[in-house]
N, C-alpha and C. Protein backbone atom coordinates (compact mmCIF):
# COMPACT_ATOMS: atom_id res chain seq x y z
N UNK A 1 -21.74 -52.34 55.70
CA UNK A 1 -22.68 -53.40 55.39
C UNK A 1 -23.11 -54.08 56.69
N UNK A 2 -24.61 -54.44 56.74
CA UNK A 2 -24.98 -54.78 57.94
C UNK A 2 -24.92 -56.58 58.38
N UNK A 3 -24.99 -57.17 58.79
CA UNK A 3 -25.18 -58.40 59.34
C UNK A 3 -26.26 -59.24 58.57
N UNK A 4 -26.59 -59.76 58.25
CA UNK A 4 -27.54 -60.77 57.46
C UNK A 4 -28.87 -60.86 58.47
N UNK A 5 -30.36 -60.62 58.42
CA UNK A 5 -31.33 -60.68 59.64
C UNK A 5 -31.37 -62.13 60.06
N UNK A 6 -31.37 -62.62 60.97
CA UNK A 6 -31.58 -64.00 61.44
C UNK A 6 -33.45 -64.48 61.08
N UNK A 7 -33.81 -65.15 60.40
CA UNK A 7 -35.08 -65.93 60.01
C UNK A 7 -35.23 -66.25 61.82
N UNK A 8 -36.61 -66.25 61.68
CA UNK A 8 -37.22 -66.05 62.99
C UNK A 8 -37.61 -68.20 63.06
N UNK A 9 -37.24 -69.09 64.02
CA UNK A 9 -37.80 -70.05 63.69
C UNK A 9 -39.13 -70.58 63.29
N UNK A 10 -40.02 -69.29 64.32
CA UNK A 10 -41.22 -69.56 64.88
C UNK A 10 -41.77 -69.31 63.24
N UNK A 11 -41.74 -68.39 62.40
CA UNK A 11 -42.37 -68.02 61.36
C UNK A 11 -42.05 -69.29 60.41
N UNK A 12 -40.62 -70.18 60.39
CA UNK A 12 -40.95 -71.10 59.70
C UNK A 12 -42.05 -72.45 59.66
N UNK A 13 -42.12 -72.59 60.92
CA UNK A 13 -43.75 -73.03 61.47
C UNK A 13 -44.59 -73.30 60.99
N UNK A 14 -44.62 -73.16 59.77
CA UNK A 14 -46.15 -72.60 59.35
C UNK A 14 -46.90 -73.41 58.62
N UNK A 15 -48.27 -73.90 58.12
CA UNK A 15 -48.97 -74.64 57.59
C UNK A 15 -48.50 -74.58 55.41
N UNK A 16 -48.59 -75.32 54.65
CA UNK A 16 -48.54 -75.14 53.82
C UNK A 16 -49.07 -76.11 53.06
N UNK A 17 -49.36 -76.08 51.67
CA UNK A 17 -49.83 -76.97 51.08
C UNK A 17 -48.91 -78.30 50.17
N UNK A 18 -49.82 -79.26 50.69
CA UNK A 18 -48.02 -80.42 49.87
C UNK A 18 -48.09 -80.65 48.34
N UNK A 19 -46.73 -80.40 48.36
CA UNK A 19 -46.60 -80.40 46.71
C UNK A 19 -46.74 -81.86 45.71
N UNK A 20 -47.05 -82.79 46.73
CA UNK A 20 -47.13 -83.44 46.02
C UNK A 20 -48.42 -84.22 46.13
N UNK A 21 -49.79 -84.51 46.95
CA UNK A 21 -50.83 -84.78 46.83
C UNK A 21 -51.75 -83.66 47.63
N UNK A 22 -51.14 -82.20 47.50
CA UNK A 22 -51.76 -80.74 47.59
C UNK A 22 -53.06 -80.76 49.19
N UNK A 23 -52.72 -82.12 49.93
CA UNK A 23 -53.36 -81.81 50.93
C UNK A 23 -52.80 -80.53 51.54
N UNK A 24 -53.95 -79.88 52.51
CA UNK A 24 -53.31 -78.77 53.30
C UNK A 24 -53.11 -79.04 54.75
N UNK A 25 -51.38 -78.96 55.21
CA UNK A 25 -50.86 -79.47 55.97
C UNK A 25 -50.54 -78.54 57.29
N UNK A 26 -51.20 -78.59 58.01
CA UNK A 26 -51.15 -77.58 59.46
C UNK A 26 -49.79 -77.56 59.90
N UNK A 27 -49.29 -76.47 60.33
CA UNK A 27 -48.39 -76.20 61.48
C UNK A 27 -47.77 -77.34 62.32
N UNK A 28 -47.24 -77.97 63.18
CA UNK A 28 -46.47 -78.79 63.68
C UNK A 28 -47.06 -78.16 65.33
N UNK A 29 -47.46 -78.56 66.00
CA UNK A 29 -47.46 -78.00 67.51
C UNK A 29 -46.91 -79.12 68.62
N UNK A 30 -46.48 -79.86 68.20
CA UNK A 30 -45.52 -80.64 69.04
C UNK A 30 -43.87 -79.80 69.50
N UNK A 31 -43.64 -79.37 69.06
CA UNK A 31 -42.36 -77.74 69.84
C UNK A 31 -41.43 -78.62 68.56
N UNK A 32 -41.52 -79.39 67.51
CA UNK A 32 -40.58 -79.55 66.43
C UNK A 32 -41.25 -78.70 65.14
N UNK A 33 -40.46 -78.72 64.21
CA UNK A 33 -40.86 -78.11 62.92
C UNK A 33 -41.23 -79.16 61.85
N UNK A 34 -42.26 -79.06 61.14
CA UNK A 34 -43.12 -79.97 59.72
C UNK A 34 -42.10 -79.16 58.91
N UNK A 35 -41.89 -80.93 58.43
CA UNK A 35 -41.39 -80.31 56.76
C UNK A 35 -41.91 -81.45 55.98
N UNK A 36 -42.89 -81.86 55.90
CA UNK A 36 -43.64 -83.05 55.41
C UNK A 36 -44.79 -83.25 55.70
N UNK A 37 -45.55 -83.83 54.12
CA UNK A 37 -46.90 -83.86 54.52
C UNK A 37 -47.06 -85.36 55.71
N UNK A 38 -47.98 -85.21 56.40
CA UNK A 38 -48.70 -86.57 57.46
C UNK A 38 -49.20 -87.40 56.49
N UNK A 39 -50.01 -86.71 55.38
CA UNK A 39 -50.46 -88.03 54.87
C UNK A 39 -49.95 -88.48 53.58
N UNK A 40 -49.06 -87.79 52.96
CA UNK A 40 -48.28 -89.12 51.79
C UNK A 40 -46.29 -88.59 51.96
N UNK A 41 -46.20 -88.30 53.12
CA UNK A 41 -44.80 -88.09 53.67
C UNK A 41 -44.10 -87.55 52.81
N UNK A 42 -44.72 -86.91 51.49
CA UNK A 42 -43.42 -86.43 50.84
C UNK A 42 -43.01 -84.77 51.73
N UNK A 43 -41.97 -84.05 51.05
CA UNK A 43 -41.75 -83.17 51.32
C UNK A 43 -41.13 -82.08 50.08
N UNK A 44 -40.60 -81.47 50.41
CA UNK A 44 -39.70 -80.29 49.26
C UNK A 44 -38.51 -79.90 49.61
N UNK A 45 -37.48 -80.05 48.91
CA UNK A 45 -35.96 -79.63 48.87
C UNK A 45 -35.63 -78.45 49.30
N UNK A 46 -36.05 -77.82 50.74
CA UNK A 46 -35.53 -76.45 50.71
C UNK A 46 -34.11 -76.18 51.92
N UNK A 47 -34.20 -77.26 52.05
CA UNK A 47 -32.44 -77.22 53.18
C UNK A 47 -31.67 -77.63 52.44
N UNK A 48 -29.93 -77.03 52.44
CA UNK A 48 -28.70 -77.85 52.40
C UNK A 48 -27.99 -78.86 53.38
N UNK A 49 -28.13 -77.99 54.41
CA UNK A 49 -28.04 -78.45 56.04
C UNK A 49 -29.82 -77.97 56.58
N UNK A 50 -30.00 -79.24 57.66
CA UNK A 50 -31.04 -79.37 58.28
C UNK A 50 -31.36 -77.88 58.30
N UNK A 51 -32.12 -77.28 58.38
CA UNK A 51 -33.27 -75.66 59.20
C UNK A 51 -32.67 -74.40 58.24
N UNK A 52 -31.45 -74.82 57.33
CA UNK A 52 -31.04 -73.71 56.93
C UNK A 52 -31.63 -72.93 55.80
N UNK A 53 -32.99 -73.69 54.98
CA UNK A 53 -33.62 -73.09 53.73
C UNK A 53 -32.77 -72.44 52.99
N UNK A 54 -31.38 -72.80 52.86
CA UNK A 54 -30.64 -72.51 52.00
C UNK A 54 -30.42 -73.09 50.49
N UNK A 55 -31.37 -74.01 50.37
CA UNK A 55 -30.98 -74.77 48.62
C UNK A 55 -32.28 -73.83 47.79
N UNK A 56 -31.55 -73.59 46.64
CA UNK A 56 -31.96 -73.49 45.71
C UNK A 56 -33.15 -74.14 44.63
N UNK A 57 -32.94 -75.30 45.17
CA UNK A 57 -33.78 -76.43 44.15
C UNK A 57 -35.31 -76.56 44.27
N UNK A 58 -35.66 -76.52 45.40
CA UNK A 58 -37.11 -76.05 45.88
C UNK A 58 -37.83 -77.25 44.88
N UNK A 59 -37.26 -78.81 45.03
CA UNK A 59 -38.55 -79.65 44.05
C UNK A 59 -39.08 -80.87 44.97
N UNK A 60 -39.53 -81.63 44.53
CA UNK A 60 -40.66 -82.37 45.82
C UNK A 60 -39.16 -83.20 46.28
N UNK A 61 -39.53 -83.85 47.41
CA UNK A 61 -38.57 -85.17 47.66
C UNK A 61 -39.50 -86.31 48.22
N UNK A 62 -39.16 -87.24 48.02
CA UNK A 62 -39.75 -89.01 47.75
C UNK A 62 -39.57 -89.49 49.01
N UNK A 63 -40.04 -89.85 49.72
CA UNK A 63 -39.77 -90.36 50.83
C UNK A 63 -39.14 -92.30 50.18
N UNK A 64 -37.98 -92.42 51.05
CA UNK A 64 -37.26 -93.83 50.42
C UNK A 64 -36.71 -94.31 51.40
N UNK A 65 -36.96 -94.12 52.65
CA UNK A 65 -36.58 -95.25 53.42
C UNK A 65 -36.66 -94.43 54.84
N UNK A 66 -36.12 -95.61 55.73
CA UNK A 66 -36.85 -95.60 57.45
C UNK A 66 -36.05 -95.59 58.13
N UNK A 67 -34.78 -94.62 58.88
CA UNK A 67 -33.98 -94.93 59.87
C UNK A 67 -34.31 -94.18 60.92
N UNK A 68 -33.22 -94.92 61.85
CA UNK A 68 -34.06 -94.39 63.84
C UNK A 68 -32.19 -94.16 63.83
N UNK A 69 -32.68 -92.72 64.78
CA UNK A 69 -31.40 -92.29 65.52
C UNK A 69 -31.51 -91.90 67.05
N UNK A 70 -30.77 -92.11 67.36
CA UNK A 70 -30.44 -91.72 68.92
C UNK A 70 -30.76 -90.22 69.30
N UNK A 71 -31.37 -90.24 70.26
CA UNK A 71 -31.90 -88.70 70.34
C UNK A 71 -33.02 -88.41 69.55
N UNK A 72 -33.42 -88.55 68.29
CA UNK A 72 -34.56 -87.97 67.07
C UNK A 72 -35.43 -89.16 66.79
N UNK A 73 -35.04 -90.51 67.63
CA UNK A 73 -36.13 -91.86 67.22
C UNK A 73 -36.12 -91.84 65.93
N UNK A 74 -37.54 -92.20 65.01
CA UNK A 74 -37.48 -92.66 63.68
C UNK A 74 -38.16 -91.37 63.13
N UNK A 75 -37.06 -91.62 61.82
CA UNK A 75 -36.73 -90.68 60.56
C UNK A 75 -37.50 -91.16 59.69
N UNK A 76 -38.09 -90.08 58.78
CA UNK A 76 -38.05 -90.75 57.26
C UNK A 76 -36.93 -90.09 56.07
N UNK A 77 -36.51 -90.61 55.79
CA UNK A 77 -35.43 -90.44 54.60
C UNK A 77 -35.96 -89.97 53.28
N UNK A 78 -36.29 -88.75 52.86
CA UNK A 78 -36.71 -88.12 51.59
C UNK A 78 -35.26 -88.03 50.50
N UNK A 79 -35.28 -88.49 49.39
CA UNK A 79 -34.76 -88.36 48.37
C UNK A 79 -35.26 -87.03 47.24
N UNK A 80 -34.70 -86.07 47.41
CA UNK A 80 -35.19 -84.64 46.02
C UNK A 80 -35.31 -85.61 44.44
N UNK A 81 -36.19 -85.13 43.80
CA UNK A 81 -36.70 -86.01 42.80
C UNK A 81 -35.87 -85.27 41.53
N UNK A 82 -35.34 -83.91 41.61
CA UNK A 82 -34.88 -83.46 41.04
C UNK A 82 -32.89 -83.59 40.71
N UNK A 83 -32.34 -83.16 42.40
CA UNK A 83 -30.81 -83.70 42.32
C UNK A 83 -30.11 -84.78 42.95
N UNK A 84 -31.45 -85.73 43.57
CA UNK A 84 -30.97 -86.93 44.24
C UNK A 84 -30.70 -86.11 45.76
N UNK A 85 -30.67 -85.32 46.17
CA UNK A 85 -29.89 -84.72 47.77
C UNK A 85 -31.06 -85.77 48.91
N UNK A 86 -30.15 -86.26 49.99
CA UNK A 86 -31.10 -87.00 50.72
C UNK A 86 -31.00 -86.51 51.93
N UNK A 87 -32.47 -85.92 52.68
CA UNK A 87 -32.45 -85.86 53.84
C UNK A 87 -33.29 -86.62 55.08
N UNK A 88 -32.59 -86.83 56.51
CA UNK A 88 -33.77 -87.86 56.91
C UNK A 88 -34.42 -86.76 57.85
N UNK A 89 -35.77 -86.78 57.99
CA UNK A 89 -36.39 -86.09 58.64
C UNK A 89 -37.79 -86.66 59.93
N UNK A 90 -37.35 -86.17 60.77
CA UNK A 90 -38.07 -86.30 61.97
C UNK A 90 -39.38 -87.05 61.86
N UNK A 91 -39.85 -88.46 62.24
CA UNK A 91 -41.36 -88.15 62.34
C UNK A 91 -41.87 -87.61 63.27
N UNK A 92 -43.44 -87.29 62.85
CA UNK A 92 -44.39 -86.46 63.70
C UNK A 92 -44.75 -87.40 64.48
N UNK A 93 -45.21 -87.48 66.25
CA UNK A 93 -45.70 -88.43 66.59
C UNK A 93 -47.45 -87.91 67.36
N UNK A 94 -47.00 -86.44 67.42
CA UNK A 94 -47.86 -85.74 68.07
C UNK A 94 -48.51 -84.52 67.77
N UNK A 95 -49.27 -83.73 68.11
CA UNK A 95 -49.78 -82.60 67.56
C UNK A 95 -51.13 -82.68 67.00
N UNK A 96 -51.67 -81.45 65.93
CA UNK A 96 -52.70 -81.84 65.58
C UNK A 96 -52.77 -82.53 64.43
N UNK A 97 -51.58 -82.92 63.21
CA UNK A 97 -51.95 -83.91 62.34
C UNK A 97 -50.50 -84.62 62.50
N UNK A 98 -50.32 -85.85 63.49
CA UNK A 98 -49.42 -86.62 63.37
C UNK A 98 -49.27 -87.11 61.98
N UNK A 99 -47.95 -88.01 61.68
CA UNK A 99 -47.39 -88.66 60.22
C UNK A 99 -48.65 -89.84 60.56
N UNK A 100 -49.14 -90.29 59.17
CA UNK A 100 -49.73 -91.51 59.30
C UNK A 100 -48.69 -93.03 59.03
N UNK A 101 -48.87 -93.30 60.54
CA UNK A 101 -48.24 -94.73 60.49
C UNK A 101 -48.33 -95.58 59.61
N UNK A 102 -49.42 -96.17 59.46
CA UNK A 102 -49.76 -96.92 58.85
C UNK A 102 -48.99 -97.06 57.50
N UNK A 103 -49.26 -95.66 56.52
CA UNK A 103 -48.85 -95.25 55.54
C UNK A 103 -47.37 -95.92 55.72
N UNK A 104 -46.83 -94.83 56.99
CA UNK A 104 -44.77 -95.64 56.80
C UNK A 104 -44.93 -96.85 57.44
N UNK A 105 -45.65 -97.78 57.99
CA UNK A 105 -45.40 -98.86 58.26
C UNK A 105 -46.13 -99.87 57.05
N UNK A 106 -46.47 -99.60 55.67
CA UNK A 106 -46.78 -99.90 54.93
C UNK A 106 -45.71 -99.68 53.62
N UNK A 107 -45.32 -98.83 53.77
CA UNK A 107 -44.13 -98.70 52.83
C UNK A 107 -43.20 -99.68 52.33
N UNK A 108 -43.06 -99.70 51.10
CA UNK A 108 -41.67 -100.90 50.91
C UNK A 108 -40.03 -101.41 51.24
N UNK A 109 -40.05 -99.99 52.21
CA UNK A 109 -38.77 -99.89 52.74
C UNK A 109 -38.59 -100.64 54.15
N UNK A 110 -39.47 -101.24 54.61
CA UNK A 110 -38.96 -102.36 55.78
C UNK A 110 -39.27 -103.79 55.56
């Protein structure tokens, strides 16, 4: 039996449409990876651990709150709408469709 193929990062990259207000969301070209739309920050449940697209659940997640870490600056915190799993994820600051500020600095979470 052979070794499991390693997922290429670069192919996860990729533009997709958001599941939850179906804008179509470009690629990330800032050298980090999109996992969220820019303009209504939700995202989709497909990690267990950060990059690993290992969950099963594949359902939208809620963006619910705003933390900053050392090294990664400010997060947004997605909640899965389906099993509660919470992950915080990177904002965009750069590229061709940064996160809209406004939007998270409008939010009810600060």
């Amino acid at each position: 039996m052979s070794a499991p193929r390693a997922r290429s990062r670069r192919a996860e990259n990729t533009g997709f449409a958001c599941v939850h207000c179906t804008a179509p969301v470009p690629a990330n070209t800032d050298g980090h990876y999109r996992n969220h739309c820019p303009y209504c920050l939700w995202s989709l449940h497909v990690d267990d651990l950060p990059g690993d697209r290992a969950s099963g659940c594949r359902q939208p997640m809620e963006p619910v709150g705003l933390v900053e870490k050392s090294g990664k600056g400010w997060q947004v915190v997605h909640r899965c709408t389906a099993c509660g799993h919470r992950q915080p994820n990177r904002l965009v600051r750069d590229g061709e469709a940064p996160d809209d500020l406004d939007l998270v600095l409008s939010l009810p979470w600060l």
